[in-house]
N, C-alpha and C. Protein backbone atom coordinates (compact mmCIF):
# COMPACT_ATOMS: atom_id res chain seq x y z
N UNK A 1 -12.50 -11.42 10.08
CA UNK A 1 -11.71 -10.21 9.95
C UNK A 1 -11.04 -9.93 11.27
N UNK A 2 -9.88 -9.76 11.35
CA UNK A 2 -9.27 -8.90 12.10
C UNK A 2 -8.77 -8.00 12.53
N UNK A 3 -10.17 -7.81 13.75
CA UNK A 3 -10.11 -6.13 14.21
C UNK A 3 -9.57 -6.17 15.54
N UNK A 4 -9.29 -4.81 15.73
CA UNK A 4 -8.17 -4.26 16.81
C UNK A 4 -7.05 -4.77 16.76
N UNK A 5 -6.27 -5.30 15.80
CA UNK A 5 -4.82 -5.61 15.44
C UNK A 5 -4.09 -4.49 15.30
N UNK A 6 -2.63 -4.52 16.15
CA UNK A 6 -2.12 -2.81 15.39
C UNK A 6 -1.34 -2.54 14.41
N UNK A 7 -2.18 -1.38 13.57
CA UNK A 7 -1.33 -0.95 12.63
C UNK A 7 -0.41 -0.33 12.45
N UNK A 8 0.16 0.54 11.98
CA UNK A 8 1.39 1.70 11.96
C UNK A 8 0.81 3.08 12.46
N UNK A 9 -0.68 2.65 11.88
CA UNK A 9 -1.88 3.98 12.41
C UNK A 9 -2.39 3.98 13.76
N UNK A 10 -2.18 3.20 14.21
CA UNK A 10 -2.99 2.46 15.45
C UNK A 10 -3.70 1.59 15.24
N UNK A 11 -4.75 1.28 16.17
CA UNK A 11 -5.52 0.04 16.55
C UNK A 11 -6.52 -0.31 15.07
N UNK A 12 -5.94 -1.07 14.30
CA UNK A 12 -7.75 -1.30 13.82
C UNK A 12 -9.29 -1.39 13.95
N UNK A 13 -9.45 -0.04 13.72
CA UNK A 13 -11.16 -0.07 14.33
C UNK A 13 -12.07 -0.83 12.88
N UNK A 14 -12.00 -0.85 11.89
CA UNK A 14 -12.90 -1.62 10.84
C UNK A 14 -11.72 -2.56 9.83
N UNK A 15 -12.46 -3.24 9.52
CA UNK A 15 -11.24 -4.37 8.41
C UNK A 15 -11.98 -4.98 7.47
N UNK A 16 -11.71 -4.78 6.45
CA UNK A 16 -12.63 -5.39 5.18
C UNK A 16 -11.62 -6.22 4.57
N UNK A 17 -12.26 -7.09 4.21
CA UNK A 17 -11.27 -8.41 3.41
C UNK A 17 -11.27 -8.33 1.67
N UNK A 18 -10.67 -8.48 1.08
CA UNK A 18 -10.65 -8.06 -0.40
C UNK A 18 -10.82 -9.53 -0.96
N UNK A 19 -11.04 -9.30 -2.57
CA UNK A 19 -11.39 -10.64 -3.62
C UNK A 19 -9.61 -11.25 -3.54
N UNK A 20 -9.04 -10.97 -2.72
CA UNK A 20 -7.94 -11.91 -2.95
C UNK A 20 -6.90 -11.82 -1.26
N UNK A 21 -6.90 -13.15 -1.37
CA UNK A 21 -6.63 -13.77 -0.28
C UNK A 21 -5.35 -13.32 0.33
N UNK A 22 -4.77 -12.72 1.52
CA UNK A 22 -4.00 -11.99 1.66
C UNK A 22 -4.15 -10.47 1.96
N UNK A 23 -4.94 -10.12 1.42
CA UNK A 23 -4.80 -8.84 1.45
C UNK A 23 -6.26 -8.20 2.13
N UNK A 24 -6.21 -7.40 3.03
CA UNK A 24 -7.10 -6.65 3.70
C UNK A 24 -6.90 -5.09 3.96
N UNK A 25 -8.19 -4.24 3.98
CA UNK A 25 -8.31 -2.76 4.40
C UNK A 25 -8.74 -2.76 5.61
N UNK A 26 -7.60 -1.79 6.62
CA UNK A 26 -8.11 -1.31 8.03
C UNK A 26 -7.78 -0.03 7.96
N UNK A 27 -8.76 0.42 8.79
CA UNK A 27 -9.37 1.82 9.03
C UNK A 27 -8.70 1.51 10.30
N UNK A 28 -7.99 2.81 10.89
CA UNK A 28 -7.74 3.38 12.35
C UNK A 28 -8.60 4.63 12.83
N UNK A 29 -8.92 5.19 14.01
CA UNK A 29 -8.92 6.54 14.37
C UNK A 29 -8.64 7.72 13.18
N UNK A 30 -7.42 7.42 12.89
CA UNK A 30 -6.21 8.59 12.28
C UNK A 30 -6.40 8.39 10.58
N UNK A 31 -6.05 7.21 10.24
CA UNK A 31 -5.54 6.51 9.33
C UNK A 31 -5.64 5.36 8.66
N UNK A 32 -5.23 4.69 7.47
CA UNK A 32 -5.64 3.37 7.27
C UNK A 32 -4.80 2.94 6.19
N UNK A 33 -5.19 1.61 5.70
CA UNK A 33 -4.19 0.77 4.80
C UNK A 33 -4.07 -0.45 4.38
N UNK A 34 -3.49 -0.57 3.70
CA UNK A 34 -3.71 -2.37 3.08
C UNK A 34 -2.95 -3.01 3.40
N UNK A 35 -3.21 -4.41 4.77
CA UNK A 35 -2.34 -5.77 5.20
C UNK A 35 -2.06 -6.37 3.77
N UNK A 36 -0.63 -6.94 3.82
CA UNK A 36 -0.57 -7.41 2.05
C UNK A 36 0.11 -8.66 3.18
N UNK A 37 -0.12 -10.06 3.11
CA UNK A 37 0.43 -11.30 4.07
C UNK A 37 1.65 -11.14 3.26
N UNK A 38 2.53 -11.04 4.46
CA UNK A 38 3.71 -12.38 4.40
C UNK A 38 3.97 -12.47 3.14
N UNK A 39 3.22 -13.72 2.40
CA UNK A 39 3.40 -14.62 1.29
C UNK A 39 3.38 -13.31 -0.15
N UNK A 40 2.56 -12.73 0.05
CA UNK A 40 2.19 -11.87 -1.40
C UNK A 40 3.64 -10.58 -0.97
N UNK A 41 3.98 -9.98 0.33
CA UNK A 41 4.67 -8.63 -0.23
C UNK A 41 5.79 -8.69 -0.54
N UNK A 42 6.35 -9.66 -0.60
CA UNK A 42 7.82 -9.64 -1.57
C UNK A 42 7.23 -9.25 -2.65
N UNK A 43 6.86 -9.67 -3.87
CA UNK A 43 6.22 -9.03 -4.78
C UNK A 43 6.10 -7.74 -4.48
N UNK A 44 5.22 -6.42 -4.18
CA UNK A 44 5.35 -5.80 -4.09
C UNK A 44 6.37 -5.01 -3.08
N UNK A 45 7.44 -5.26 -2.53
CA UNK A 45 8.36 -4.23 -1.95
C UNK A 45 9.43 -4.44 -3.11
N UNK A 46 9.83 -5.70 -4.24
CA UNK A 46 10.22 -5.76 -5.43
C UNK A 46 9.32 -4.60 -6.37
N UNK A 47 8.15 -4.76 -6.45
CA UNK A 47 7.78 -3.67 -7.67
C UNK A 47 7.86 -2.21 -7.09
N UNK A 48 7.71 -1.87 -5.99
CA UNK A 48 7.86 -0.34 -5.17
C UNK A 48 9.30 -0.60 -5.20
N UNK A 49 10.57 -0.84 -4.77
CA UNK A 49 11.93 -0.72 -4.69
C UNK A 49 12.08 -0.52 -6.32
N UNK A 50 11.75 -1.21 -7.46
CA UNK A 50 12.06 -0.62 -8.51
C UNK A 50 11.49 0.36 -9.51
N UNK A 51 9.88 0.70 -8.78
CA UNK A 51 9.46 2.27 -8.80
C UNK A 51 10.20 3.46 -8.41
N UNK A 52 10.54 3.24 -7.89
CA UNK A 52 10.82 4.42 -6.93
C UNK A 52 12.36 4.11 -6.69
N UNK A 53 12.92 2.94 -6.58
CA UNK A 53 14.87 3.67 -6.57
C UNK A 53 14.76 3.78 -4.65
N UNK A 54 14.21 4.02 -3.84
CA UNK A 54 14.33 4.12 -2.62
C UNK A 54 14.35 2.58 -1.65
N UNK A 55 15.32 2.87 -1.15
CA UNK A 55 15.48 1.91 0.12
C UNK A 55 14.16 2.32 1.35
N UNK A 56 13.97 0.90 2.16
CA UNK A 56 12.84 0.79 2.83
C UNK A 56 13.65 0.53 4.36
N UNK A 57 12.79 1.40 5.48
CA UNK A 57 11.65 1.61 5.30
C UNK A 57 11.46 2.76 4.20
N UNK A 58 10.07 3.25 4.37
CA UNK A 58 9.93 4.20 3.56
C UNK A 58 8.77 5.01 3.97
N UNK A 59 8.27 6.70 3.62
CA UNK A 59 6.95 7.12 4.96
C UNK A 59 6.01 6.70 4.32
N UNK A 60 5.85 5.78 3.04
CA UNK A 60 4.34 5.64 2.85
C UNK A 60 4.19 4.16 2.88
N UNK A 61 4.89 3.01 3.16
CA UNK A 61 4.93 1.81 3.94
C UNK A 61 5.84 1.20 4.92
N UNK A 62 5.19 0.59 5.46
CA UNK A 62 5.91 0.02 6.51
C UNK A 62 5.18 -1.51 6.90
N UNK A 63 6.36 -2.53 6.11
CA UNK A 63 6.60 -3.93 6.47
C UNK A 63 5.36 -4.58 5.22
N UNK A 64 4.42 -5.17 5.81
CA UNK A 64 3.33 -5.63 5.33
C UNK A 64 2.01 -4.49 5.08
N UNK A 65 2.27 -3.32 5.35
CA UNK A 65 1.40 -2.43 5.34
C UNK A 65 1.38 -1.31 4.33
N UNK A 66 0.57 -1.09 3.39
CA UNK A 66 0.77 0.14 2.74
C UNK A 66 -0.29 0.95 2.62
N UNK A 67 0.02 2.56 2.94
CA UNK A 67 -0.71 2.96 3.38
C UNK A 67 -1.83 3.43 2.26
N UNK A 68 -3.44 4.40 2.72
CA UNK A 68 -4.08 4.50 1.89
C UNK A 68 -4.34 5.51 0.89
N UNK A 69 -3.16 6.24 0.86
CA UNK A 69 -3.28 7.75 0.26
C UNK A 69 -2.49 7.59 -0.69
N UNK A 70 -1.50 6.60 -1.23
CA UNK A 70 -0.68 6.41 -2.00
C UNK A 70 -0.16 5.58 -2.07
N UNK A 71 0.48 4.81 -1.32
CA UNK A 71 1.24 3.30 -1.15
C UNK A 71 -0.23 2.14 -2.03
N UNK A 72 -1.25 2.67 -1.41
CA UNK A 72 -2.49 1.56 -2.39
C UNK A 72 -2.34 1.50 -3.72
N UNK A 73 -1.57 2.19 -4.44
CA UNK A 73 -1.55 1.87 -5.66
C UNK A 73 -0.87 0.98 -6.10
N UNK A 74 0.30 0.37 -5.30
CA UNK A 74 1.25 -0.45 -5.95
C UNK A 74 0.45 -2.03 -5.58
N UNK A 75 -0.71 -1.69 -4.44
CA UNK A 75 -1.53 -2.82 -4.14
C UNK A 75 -2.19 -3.33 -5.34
N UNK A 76 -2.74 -2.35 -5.70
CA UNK A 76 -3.86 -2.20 -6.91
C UNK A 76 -3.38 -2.73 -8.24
N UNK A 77 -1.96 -2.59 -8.41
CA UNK A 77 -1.32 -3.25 -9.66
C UNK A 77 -1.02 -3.95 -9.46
N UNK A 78 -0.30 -4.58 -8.14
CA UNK A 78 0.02 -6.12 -8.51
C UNK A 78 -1.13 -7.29 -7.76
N UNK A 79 -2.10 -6.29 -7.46
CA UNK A 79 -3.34 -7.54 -7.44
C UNK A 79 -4.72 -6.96 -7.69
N UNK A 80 -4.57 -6.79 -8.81
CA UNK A 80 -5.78 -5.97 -9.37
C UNK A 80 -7.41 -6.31 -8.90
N UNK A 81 -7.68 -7.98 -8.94
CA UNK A 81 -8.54 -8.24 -8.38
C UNK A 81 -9.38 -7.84 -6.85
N UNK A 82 -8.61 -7.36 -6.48
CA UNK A 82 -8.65 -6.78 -4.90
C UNK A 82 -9.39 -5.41 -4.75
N UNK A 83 -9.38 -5.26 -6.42
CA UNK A 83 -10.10 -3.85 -6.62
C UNK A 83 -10.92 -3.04 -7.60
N UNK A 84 -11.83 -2.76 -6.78
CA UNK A 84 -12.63 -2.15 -8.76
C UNK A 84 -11.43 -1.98 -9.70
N UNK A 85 -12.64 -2.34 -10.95
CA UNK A 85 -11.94 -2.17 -12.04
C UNK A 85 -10.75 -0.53 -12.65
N UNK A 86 -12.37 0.43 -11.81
CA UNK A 86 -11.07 2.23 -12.27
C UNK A 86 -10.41 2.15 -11.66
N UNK A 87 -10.19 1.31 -10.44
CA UNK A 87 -9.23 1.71 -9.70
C UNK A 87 -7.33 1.66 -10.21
N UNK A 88 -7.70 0.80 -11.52
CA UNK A 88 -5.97 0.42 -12.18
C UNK A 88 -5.90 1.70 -13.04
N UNK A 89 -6.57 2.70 -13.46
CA UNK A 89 -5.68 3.66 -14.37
C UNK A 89 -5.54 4.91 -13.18
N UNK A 90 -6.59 5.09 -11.72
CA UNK A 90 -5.98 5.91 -11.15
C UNK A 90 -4.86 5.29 -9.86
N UNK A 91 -4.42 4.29 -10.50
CA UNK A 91 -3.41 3.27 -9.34
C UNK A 91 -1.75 3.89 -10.31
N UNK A 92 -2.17 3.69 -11.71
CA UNK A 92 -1.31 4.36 -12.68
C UNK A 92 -0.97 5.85 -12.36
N UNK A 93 -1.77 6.07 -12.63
CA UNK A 93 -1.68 7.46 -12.31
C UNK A 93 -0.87 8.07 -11.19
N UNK A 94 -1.36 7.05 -9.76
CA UNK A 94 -0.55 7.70 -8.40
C UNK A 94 1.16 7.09 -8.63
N UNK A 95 0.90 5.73 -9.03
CA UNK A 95 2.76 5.41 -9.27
C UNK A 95 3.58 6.70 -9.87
N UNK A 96 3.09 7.10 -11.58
CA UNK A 96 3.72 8.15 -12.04
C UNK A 96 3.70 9.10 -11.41
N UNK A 97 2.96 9.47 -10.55
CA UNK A 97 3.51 10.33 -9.30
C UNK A 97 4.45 9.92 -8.36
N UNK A 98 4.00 9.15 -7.56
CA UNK A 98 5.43 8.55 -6.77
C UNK A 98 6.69 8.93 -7.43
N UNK A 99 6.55 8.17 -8.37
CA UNK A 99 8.37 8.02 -9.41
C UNK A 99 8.47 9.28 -9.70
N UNK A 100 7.78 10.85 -9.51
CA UNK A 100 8.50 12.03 -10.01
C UNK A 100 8.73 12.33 -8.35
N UNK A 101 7.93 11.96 -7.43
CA UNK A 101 8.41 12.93 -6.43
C UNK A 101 10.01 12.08 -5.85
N UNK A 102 9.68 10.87 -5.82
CA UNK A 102 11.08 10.18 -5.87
C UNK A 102 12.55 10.82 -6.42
N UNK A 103 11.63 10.46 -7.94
CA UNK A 103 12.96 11.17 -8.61
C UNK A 103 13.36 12.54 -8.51
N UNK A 104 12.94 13.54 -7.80
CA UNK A 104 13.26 14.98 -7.55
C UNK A 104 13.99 15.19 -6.42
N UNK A 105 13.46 13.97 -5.25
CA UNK A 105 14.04 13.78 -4.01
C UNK A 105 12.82 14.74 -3.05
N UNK A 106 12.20 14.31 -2.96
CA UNK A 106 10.94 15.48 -2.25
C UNK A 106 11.02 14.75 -1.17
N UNK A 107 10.78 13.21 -1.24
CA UNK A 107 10.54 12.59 0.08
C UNK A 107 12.13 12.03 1.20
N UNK A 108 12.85 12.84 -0.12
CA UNK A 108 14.59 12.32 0.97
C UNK A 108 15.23 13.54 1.32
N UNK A 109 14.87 14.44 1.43
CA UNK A 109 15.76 15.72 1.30
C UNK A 109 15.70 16.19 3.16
């Protein structure tokens, strides 16, 4: 695992590795979030760009990183394995949020 790498949050203080290769959780001080490699986030900045209608960057990811309060959901759907099983109807759940606050303009105004 790799710790003390920096995030968008700062320094990685803990890093847990998930059931699928690519993808890891780091904890900062502040904050935290899911490394999605290289290879896997085209896939998801394709499924978030056509959630949501918004050009990137964007405040709840940045690059290979998405963060853990909301951006984890689009983790959670396109690599489900990476995560308990409830975690896909409340991963559902946070997208259909995203896509209303999107679509109202909450996060562009």
């Amino acid at each position: 695992m790799r710790i003390g790498i920096s995030t968008p949050w700062g320094v990685s203080q803990s890093g847990v590795e998930t059931d699928v290769k690519g993808i890891e959780f780091h904890s900062t001080a502040s904050h935290g979030g899911y490394w999605v490699s290289p290879e896997l986030s085209p896939k998801l900045a394709e499924d978030y760009g056509s959630a949501t209608g918004a050009g990137l960057p964007d405040p709840i990811r940045s690059g290979t990183w998405w963060e853990e309060d909301c951006a984890w959901a689009f983790v959670a759907l396109a690599f489900p394995a990476a995560f308990p099983p409830h975690a896909q109807t409340e991963a559902r759940s946070m997208v259909r949020w995203i896509k209303e606050i999107h679509r109202e303009g909450w996060l562009h105004e």
